[in-house]
Protein backbone atom coordinates (compact mmCIF):
# COMPACT_ATOMS: atom_id res chain seq x y z
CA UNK A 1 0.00 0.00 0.00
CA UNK A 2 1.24 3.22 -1.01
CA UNK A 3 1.57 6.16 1.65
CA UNK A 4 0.93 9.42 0.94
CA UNK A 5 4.11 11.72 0.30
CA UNK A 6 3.61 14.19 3.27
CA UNK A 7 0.66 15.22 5.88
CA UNK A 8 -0.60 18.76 4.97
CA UNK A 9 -0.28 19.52 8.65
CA UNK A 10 3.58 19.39 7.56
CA UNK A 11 3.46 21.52 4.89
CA UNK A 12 4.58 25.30 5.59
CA UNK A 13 4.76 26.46 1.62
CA UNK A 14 1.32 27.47 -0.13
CA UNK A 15 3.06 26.12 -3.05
CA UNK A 16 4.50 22.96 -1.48
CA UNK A 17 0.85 22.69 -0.44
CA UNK A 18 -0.74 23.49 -3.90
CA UNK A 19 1.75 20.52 -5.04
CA UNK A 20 0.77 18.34 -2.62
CA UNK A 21 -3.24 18.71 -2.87
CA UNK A 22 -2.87 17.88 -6.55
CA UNK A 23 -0.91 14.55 -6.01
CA UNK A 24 -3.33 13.41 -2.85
CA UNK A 25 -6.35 14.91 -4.55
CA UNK A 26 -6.60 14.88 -8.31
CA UNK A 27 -3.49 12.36 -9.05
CA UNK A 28 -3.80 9.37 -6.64
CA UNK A 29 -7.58 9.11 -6.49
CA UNK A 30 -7.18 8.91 -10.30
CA UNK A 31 -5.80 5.47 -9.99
CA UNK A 32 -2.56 6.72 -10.30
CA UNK A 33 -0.48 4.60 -7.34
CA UNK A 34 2.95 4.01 -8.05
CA UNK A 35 4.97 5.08 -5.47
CA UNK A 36 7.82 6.03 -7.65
CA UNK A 37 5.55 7.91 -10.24
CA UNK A 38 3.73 10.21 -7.37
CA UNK A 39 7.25 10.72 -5.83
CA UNK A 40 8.16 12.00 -9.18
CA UNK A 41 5.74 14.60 -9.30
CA UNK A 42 6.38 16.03 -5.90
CA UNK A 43 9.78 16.27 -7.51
CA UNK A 44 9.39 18.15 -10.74
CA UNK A 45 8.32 21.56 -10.00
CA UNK A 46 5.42 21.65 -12.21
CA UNK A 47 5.09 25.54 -11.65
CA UNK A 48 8.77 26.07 -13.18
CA UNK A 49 7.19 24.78 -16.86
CA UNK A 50 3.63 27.64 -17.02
CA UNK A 51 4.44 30.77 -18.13
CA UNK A 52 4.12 33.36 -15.42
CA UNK A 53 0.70 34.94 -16.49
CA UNK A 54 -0.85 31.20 -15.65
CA UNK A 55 1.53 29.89 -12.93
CA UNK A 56 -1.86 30.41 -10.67
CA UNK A 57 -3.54 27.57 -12.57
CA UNK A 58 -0.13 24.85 -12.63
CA UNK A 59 -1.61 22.77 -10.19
CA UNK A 60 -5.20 22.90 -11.13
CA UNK A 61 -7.49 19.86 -12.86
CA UNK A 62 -7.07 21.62 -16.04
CA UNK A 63 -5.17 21.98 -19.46
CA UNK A 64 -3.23 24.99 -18.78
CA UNK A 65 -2.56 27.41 -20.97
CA UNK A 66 0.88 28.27 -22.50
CA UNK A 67 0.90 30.77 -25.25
CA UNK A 68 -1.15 33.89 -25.85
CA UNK A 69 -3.65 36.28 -24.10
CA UNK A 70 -7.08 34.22 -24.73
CA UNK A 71 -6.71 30.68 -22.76
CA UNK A 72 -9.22 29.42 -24.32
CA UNK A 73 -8.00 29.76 -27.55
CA UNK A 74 -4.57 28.51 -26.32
CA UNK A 75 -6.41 25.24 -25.15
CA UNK A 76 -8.60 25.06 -28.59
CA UNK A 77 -5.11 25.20 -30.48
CA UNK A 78 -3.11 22.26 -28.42
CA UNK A 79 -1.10 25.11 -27.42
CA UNK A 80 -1.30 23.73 -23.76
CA UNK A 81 -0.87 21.39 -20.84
CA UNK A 82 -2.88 18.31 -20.47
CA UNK A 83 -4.06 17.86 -17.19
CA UNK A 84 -2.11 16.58 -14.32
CA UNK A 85 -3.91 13.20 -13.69
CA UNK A 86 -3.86 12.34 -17.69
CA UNK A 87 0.30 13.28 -17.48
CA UNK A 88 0.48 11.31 -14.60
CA UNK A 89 -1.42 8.11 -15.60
CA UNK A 90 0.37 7.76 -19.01
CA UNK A 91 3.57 7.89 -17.37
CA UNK A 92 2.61 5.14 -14.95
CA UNK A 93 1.03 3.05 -17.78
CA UNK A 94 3.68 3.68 -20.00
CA UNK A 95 6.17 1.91 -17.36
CA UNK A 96 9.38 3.63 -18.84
CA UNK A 97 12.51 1.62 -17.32
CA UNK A 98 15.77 3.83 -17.38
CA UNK A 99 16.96 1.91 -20.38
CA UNK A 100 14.30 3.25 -22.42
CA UNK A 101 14.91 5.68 -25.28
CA UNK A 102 11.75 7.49 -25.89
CA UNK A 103 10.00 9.50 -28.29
CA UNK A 104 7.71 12.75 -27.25
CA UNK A 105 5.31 13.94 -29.73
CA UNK A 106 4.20 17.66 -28.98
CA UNK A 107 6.49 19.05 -25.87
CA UNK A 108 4.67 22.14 -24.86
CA UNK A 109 6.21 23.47 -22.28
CA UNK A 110 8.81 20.58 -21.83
CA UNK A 111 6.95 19.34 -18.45
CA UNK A 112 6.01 15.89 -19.62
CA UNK A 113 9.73 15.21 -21.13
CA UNK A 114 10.73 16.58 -18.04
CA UNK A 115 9.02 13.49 -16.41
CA UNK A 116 9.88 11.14 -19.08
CA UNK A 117 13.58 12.09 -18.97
CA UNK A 118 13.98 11.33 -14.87
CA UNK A 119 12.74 7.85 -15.57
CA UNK A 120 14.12 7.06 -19.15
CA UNK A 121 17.42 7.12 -20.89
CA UNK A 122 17.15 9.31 -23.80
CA UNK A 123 14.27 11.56 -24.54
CA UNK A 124 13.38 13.08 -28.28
CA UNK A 125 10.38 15.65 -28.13
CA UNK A 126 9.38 16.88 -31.12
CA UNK A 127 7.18 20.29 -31.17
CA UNK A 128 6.20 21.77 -34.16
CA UNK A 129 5.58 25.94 -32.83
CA UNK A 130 8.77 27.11 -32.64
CA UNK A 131 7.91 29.33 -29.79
CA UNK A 132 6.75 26.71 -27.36
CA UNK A 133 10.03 24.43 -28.79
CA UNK A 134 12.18 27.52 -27.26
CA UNK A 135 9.99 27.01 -24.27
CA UNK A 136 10.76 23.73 -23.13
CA UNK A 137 14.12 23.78 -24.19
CA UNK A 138 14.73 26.74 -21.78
CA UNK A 139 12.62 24.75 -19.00
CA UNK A 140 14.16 21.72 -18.98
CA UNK A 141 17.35 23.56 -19.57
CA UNK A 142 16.63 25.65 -16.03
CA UNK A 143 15.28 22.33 -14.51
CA UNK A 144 19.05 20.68 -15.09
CA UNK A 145 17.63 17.99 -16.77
CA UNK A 146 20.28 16.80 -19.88
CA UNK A 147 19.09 13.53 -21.33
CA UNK A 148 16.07 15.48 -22.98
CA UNK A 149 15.99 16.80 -26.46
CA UNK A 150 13.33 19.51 -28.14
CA UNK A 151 13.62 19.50 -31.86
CA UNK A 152 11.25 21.74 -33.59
CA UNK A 153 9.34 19.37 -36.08
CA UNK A 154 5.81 18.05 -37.38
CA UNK A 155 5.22 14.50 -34.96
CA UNK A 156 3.17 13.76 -38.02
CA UNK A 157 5.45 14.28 -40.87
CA UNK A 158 8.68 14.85 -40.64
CA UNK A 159 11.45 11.65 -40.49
CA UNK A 160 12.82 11.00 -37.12
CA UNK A 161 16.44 9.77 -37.71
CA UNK A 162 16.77 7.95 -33.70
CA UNK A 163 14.53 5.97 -34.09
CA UNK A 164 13.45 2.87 -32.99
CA UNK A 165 12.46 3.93 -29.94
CA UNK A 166 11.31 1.63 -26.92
CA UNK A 167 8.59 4.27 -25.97
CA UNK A 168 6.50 6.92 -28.22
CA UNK A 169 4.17 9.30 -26.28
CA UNK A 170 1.63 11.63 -27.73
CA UNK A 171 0.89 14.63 -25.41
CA UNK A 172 -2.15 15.13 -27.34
CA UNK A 173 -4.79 13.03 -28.95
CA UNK A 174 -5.58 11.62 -32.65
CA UNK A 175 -8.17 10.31 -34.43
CA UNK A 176 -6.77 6.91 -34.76
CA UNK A 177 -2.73 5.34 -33.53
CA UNK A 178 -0.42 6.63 -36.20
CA UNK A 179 1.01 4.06 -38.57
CA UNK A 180 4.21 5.73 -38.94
CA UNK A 181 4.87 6.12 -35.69
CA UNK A 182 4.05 2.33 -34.52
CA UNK A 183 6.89 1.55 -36.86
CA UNK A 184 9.20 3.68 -34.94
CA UNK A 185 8.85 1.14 -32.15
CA UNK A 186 11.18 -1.38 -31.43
CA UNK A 187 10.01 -4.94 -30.61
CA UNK A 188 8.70 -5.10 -27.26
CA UNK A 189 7.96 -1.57 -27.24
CA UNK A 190 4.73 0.84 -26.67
CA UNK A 191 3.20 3.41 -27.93
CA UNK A 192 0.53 5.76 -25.79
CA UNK A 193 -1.90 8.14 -26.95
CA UNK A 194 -4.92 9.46 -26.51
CA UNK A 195 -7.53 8.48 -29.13
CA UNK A 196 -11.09 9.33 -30.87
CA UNK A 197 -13.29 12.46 -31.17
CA UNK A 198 -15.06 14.55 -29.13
CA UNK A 199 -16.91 13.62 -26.80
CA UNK A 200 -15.06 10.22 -27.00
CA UNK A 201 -11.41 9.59 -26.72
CA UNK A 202 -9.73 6.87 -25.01
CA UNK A 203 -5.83 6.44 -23.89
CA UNK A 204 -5.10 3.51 -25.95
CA UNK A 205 -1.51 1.94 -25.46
CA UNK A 206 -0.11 -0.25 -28.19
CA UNK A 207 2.48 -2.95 -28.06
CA UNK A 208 4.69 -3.91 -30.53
CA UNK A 209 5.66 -7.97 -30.65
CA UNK A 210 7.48 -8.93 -33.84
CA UNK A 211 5.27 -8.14 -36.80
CA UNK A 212 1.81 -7.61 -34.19
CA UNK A 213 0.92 -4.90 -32.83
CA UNK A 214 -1.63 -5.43 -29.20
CA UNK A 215 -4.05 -2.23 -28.17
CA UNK A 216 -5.37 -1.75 -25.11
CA UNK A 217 -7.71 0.85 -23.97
CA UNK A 218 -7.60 1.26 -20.13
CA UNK A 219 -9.51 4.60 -19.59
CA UNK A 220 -11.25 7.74 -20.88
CA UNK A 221 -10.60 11.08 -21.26
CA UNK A 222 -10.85 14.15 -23.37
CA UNK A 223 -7.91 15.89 -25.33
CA UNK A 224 -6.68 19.19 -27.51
CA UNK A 225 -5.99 17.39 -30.92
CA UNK A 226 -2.19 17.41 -32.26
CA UNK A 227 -1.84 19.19 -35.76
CA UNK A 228 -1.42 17.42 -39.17
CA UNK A 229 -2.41 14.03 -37.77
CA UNK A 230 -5.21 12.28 -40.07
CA UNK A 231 -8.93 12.98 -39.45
CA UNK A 232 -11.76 10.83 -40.30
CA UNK A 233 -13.59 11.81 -43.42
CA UNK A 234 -17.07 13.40 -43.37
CA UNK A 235 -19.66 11.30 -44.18
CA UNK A 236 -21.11 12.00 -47.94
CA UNK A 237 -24.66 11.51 -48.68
């Protein structure tokens, strides 16, 4: 059984606190119960990767904004955070071992690589706006974290030369798993990513074995789309 990280009777810091009522109230009761993944997150300062006009919302239950004036329209655009309980389960189902090289699509602010990197190897994260590349390349550069790198690129078209990769992650959803990117993985390895359309999207995680490739979908939830990946056609009447 997994303890909780701290008592908030011990906690002095409003933003210590803040920290810790997102991992005991949002995170854990989210299913998300690996010790090593909720140490993690008390770990990362979360607050170091929003921009200072939305460092109030870092440790709320919501997809925080990172570019512009108009959050909403950040959100609409991708040009965001996904929530902390959706970071935090994909990085416990993803079960990255420190041998792993891994493969970000869309780095935002460079929080989720951030995570990725402390557990993995190597860490590629591809973002294709050049001003939220600069971001997290600047984050995770202030965060001292080394084994992470932000290349400005299109996830869904441009050739990744370090590839294969034992892990791909998609901080963002699609309409369906990516074809090009399952053959990125090596054998044995997993993809994750959030799948479907509005109002329906599942985290679907995909294993590679040989030639086969095994999905699972292990829970719901609702993400900002990442750009250029295939859409369904409309239906024609």
């Amino acid at each position: 059984m997994n303890m909780p990280l701290n008592t908030s009777a011990n906690i002095s810091d409003p933003v210590a606190q803040a920290r810790y009522n997102m991992i005991e109230q949002q995170i854990r009761p989210w299913n998300v119960l690996d010790a090593d993944v909720l140490d993690l997150l008390a770990v990362v300062r979360r607050e170091d990767f929003v921009p200072p006009a939305y460092r109030s919302m870092a440790f709320m239950d919501i997809e925080v904004p990172l570019l512009g004036a108009n959050s909403e329209e950040a959100v609409r655009q991708g040009h965001s955070m996904l929530q902390p309980r959706v970071e935090a389960r994909i990085l416990q189902d993803l079960q990255i071992k420190p041998t792993d090289r891994v493969l970000e699509i869309g780095a935002g602010s460079g929080y989720m690589a951030a995570l990725l990197a402390h557990r993995a190897e190597r860490v590629v994260s591809l973002e294709i706006n050049p001003e939220l590349a600069e971001m997290a390349r600047e984050n995770l550069r202030d965060a001292g974290i080394q084994n992470a790198d932000v290349r400005q690129g299109d996830g869904a078209r441009d050739a990744v030369p370090d590839g294969p990769f034992d892990v791909i992650v998609l901080s963002g959803s699609v309409a369906e798993v990516p074809a090009a990117l399952l053959a990125l993985l090596k054998d044995g390895g997993r993809l994750g990513a959030i799948v479907g359309n509005d109002p329906v999207m599942r985290f679907t995680v995909t294993r590679r074995s040989g030639d086969r490739f095994e999905t699972t979908s292990p829970w719901d939830t609702i993400a900002p789309r990442l750009v250029n990946f295939p859409e369904p056609s409309g239906f024609t009447f």
